[in-house]
Protein backbone atom coordinates (compact mmCIF):
# COMPACT_ATOMS: atom_id res chain seq x y z
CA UNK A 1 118.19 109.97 114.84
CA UNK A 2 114.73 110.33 112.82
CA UNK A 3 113.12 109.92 116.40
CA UNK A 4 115.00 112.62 117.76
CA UNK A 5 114.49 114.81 114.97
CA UNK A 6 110.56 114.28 115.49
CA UNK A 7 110.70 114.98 119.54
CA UNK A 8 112.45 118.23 118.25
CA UNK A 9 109.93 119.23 115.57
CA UNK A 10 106.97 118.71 118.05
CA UNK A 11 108.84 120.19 121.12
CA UNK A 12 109.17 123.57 118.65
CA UNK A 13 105.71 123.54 117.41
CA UNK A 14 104.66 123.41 120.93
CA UNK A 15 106.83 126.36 121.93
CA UNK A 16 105.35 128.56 118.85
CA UNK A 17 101.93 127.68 119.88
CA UNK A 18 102.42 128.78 123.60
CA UNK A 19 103.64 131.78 122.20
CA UNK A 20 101.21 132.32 120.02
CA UNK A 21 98.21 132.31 123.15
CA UNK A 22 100.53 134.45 124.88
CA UNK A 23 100.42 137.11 122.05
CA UNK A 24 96.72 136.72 121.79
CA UNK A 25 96.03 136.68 125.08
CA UNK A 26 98.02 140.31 125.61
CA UNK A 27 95.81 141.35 122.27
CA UNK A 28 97.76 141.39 119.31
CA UNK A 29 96.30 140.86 115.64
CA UNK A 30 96.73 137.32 114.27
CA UNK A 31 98.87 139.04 111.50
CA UNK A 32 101.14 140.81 113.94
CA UNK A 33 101.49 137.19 115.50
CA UNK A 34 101.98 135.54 112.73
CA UNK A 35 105.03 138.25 111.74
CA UNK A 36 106.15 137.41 114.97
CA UNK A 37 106.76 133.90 114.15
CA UNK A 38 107.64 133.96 110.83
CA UNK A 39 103.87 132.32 109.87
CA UNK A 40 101.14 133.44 107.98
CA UNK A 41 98.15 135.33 109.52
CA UNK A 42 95.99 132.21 107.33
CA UNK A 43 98.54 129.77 109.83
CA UNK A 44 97.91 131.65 112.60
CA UNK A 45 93.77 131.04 112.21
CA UNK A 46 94.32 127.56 111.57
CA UNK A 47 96.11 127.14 114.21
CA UNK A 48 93.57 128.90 116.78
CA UNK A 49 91.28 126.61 115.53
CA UNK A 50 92.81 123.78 116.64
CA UNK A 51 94.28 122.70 112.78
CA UNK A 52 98.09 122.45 112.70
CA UNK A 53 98.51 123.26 109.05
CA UNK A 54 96.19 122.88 105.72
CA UNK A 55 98.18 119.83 105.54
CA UNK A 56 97.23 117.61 107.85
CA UNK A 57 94.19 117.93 106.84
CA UNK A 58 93.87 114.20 106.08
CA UNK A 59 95.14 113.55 110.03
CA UNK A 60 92.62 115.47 111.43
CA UNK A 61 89.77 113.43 109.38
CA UNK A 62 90.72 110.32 110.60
C-alpha cells in the first residue's frame, strides 16, 4: 500500500510540474502559477530551478 501511495505522490508531482512549464511557457508570473496550483510563488522558483521543495534539501546534497 505505502508503495502505491509513493507511485501516486510522484505521478502528481509530475503532473503539477508539467503544468507548471506549460503556464510559463504561455507567460504567466510565477505567482499567478503558483495560485494556480495551490503553491507558493517561493515553490514555484524552487521548483524552476530544479529543487523540489526547501526540504529536500539534504537529497539534493547527496
Amino acid at each position: 500500500m505505502e508503495d502505491t501511495l509513493k507511485k501516486i505522490l510522484a505521478e502528481l508531482e509530475m503532473i503539477r510540474k508539467i503544468k507548471m512549464i506549460e503556464l510559463a511557457e504561455r507567460g504567466h508570473s510565477q505567482s499567478k502559477i503558483g495560485d494556480a496550483l495551490g503553491i507558493s510563488q517561493a515553490s514555484v522558483s524552487r521548483m524552476m530551478a530544479g529543487k523540489k521543495t526547501a526540504g529536500t534539501k539534504d537529497k539534493l546534497e547527496k
